[in-house]
Protein backbone atom coordinates (compact mmCIF):
# COMPACT_ATOMS: atom_id res chain seq x y z
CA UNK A 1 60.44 -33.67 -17.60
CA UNK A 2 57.64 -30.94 -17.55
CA UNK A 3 54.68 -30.49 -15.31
CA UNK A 4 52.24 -32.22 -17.34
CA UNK A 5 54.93 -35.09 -18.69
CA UNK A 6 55.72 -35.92 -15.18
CA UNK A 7 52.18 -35.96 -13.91
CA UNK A 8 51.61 -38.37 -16.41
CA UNK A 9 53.88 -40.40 -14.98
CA UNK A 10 52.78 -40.32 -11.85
CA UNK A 11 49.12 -41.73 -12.31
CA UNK A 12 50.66 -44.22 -14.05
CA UNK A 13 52.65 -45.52 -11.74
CA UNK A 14 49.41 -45.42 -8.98
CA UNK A 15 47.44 -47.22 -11.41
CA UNK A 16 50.19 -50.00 -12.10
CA UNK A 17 50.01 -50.10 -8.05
CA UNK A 18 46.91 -50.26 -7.49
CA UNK A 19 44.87 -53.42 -6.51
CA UNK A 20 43.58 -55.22 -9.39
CA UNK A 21 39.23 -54.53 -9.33
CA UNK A 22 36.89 -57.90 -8.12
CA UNK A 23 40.51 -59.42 -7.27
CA UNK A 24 40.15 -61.76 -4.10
CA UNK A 25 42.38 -60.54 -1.31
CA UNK A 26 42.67 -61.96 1.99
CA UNK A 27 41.39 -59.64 4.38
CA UNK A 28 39.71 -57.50 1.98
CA UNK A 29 35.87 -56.51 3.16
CA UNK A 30 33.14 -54.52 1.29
CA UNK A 31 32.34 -50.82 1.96
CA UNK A 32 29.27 -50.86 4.19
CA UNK A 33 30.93 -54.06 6.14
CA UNK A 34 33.57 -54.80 9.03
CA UNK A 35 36.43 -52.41 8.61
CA UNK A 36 38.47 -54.24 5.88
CA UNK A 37 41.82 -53.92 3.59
CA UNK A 38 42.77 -54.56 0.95
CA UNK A 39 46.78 -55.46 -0.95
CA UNK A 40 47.91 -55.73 -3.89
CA UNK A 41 48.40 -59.41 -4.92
CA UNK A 42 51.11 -61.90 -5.73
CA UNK A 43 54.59 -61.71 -3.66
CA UNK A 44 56.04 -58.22 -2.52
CA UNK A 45 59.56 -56.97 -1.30
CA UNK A 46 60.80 -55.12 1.86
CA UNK A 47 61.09 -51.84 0.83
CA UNK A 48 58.44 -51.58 -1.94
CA UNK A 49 55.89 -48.81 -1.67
CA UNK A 50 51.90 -50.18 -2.08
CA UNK A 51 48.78 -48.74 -2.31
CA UNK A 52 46.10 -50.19 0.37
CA UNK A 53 42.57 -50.10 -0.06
CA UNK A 54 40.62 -49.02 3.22
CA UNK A 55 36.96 -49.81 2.94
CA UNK A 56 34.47 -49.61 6.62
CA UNK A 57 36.25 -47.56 8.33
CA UNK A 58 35.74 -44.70 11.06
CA UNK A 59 36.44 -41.67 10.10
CA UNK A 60 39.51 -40.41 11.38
CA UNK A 61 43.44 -41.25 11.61
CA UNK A 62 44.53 -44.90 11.14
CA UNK A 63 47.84 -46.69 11.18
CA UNK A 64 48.81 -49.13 8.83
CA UNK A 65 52.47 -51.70 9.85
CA UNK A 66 53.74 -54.76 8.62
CA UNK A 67 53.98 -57.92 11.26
CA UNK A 68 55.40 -61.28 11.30
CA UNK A 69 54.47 -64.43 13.04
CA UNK A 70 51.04 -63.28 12.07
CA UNK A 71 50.52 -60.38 14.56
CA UNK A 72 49.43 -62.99 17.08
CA UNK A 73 51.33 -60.99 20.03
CA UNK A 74 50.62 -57.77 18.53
CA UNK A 75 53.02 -54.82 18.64
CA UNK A 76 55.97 -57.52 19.67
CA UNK A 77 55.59 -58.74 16.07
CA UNK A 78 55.04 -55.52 14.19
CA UNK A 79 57.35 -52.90 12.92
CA UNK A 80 55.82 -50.21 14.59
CA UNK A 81 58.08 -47.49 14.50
CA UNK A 82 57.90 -48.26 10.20
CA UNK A 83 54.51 -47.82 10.42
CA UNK A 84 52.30 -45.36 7.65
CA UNK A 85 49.69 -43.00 9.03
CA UNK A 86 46.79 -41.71 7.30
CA UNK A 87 43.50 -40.12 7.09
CA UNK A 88 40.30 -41.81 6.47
CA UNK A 89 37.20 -39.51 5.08
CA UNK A 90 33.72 -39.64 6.27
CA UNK A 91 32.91 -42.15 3.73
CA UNK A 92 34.77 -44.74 4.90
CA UNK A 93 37.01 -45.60 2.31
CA UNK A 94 40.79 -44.37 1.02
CA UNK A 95 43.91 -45.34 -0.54
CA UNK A 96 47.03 -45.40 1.68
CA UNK A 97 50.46 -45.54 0.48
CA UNK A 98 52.55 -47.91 2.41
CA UNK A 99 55.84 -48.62 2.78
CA UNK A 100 56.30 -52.61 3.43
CA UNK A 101 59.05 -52.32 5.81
CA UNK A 102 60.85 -55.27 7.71
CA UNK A 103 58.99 -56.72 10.07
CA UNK A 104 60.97 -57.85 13.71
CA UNK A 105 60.27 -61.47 13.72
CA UNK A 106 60.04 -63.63 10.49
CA UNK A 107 56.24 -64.51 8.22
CA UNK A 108 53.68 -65.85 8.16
CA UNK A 109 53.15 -61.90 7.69
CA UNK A 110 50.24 -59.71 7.64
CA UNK A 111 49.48 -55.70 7.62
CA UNK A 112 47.67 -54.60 10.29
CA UNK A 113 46.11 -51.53 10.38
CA UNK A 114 44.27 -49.80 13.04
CA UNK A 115 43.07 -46.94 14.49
CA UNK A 116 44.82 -44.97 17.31
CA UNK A 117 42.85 -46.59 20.11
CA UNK A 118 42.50 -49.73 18.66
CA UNK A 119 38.47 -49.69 18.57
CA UNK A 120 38.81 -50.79 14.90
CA UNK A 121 41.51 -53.08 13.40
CA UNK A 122 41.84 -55.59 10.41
CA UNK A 123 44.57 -57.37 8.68
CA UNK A 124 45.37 -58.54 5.43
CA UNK A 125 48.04 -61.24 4.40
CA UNK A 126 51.42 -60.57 2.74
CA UNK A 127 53.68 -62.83 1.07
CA UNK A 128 57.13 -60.53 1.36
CA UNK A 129 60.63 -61.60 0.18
CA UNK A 130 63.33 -59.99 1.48
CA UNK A 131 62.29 -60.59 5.40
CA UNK A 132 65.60 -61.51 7.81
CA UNK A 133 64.09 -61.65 10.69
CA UNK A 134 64.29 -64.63 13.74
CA UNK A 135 61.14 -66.83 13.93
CA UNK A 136 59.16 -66.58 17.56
CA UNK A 137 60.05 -69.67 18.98
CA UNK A 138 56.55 -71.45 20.03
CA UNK A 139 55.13 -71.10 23.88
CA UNK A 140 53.27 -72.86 26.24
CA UNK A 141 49.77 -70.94 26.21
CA UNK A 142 49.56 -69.66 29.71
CA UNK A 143 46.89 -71.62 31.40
CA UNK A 144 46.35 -73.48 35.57
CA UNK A 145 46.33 -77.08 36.81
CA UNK A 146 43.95 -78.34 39.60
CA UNK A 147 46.46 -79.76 42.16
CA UNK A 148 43.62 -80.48 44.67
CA UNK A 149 39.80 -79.82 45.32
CA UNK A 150 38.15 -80.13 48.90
CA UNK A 151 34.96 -79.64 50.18
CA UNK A 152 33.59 -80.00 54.23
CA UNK A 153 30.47 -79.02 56.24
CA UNK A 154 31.54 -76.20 58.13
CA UNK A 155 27.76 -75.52 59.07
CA UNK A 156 28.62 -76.68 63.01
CA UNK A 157 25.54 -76.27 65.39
CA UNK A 158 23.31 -74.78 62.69
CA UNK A 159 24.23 -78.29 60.63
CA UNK A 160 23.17 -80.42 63.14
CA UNK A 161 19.40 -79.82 62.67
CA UNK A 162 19.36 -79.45 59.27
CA UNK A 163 19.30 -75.31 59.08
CA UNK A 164 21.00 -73.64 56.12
CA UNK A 165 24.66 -73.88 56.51
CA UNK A 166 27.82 -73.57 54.24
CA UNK A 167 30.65 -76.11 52.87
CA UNK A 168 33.89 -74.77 52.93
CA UNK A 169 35.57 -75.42 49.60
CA UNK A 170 39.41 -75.47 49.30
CA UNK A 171 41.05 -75.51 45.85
CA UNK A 172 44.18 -75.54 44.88
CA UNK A 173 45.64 -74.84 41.18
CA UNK A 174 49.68 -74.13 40.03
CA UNK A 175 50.74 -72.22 37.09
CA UNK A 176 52.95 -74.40 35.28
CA UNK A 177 53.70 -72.24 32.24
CA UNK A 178 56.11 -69.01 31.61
CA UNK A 179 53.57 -66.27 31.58
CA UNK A 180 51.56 -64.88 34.64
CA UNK A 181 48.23 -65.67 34.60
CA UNK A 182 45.66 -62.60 35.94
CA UNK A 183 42.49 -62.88 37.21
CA UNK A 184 41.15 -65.46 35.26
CA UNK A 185 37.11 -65.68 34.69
CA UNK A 186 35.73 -68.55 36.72
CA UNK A 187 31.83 -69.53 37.90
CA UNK A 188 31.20 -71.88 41.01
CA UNK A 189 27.31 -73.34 41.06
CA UNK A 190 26.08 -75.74 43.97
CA UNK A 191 22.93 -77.62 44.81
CA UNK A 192 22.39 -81.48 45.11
CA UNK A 193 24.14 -83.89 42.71
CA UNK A 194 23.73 -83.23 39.23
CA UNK A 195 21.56 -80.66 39.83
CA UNK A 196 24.53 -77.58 41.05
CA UNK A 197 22.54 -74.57 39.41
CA UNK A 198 22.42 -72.44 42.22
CA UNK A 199 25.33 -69.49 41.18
CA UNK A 200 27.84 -68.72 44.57
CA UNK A 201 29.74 -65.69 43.76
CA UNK A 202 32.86 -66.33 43.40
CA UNK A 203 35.92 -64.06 45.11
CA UNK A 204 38.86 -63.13 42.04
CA UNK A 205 41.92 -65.88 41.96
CA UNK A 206 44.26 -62.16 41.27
CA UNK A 207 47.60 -62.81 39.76
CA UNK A 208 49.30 -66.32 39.77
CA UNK A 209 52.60 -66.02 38.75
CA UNK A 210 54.28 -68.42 36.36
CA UNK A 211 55.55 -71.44 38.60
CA UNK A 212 53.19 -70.46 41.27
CA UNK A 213 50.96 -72.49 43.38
CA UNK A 214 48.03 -71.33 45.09
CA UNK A 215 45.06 -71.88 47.12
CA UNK A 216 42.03 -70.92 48.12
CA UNK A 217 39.02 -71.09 50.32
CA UNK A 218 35.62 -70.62 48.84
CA UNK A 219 33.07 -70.79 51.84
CA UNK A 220 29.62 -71.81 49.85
CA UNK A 221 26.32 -71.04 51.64
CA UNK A 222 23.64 -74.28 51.69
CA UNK A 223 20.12 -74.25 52.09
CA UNK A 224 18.29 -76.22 54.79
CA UNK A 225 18.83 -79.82 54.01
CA UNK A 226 18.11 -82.99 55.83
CA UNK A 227 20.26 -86.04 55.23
CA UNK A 228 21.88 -85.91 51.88
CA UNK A 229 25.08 -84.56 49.55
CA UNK A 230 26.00 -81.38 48.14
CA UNK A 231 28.00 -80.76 44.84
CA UNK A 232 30.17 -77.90 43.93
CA UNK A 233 30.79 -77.29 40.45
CA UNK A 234 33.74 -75.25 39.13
CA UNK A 235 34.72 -73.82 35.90
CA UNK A 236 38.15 -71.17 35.43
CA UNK A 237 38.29 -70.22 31.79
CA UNK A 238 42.33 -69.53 30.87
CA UNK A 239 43.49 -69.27 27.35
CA UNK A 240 45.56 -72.54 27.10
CA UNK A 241 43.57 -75.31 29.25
CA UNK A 242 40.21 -74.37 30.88
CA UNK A 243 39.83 -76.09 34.34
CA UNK A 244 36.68 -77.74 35.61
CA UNK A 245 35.88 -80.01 38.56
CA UNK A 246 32.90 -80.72 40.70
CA UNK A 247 33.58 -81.74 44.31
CA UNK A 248 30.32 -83.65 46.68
CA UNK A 249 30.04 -83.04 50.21
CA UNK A 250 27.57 -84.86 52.61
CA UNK A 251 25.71 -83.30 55.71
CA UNK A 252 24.91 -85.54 58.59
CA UNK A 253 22.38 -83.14 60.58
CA UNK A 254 22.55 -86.27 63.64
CA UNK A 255 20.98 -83.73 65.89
CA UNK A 256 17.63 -84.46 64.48
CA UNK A 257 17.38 -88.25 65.35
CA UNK A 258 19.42 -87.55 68.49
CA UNK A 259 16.68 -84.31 69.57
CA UNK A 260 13.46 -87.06 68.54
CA UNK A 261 14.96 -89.77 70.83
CA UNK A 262 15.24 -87.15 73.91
CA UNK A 263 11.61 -86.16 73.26
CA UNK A 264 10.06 -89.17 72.84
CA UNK A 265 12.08 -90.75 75.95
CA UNK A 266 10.63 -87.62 77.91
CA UNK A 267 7.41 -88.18 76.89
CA UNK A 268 7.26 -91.82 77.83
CA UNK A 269 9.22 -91.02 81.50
CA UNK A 270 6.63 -88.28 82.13
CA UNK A 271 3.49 -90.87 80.78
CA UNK A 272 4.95 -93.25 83.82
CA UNK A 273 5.97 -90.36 86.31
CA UNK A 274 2.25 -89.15 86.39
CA UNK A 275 0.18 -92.22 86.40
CA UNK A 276 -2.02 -92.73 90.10
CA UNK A 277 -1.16 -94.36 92.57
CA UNK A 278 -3.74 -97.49 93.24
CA UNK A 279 -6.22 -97.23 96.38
CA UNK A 280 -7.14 -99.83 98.56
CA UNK A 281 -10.72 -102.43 97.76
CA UNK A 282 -12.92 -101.31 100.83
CA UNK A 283 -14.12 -105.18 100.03
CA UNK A 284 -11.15 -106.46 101.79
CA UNK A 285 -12.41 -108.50 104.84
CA UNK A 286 -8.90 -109.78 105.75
CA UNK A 287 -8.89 -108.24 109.59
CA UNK A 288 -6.35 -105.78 110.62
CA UNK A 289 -3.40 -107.22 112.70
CA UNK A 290 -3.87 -107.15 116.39
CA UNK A 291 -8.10 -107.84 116.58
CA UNK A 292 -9.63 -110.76 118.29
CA UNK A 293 -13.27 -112.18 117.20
């Protein structure tokens, strides 16, 4: 075949690959938009080279790979080491080549394509024959119980007449699932019942293992309070089951009443202890013991 024949050819076969124009693809975004992509559609084969539209993206290197169960643990479900590198102009948009290789675990599948550092990703949805791969068998999202939550006035002397004190708050939660869980975000608010808007900075729960049980004590600083109840409210945010709980706590302060009662009793012994002692009427005739008329 000569040079022109066989260039020919090839721009035919690119245009018999290419995306169809104003088809709907999943995944597919306008220029201007989210980084999108763009497949050809109907059902491909492993092994069958595509071209991929790239519209919205950085400029720059990306990396294009074919993943089953959806991509949802990433590079476990992607055949990386298949994957197609490219270059993406200034203007956002270009046509990759791509091989569709096998991907390690079975479909739903997707491409995935990304850049280096992963600041920019996007996927688009393949329907592949050809794919022997194992299907990811289905996990517990990682997530924490609450075994226990306690709460107690640990104000002591401070407590007993009402000055601001603090509740020590003991919780206790177990990892009953397969993965670790790290760090988890959580928030702890207090103030009086129904009313716990008062933020307490809350130390990190670190790494709880899977299996794991573990507890903690929060102390919680109070304000001055008379008689009355305090209420802790919790909330740990974990991918599979967010915890929440709200735990009361009552302060007695019994040094007040007991401190008014020794006051006013000294008052009243020192009202008697100072009162004078009566003199005698000088109109008593009654004669003295001992005189005669």
């Amino acid at each position: 075949m000569t040079g022109p024949l066989r260039a020919v050819a090839l721009l035919a076969v690119a245009a018999a690959l290419a995306p169809t124009p104003g088809a709907a693809v999943p995944g597919g975004t306008p220029a201007g938009g989210a980084p999108g992509v763009t497949v050809p559609a109907g059902t491909l084969r492993v092994g069958q080279r595509v071209l991929v539209g790239l519209a919205g993206w950085p400029a720059g290197t990306v990396q294009a790979e074919v993943c089953g169960n959806a991509a949802r643990r990433g590079v476990l479900d992607c055949a990386t080491g298949a994957a197609t590198h490219g270059q993406v102009p200034p203007t956002g948009r270009a046509t990759l080549p791509v091989l569709v290789a096998a991907p390690p675990v079975a479909c739903p599948c997707v491409l995935r394509v990304r850049t280096p550092t992963g600041t920019a990703t996007a996927s688009a949805d393949l329907t592949l024959t050809g794919v022997d791969a194992p299907a990811v068998t289905p996990t517990e999202p990682a997530g924490l119980t609450l075994v226990r939550v306690r709460a107690d006035d640990r104000s002591g002397p401070r407590g007993w007449f009402g000055l601001p004190g603090e509740l020590a708050v003991r919780i206790t939660l177990h990892n009953p699932g397969a993965q670790d869980v790290t760090d988890p975000p959580w928030q702890l608010t207090v103030g009086p019942p129904g009313q716990a808007r008062t933020i307490v900075a809350a130390p990190a729960l670190g790494r709880i293992a899977a299996g794991q049980t573990r507890e903690y004590h929060v102390p919680v600083s109070t304000g001055a309070a008379p008689f009355g109840s305090y209420e802790v409210d919790g909330r740990i945010v974990t991918p599979g089951r967010p915890v929440a709980f709200t735990v009361a706590a009552s302060r007695r302060p019994w040094g007040l009443p007991v401190l008014t009662a020794v006051l006013t009793a000294a008052l009243l012994f020192a009202r008697r202890g100072g009162r004078p002692t009566r003199a005698p009427d000088s109109r008593d005739t009654t004669p003295a013991p001992g005189r005669t008329g």
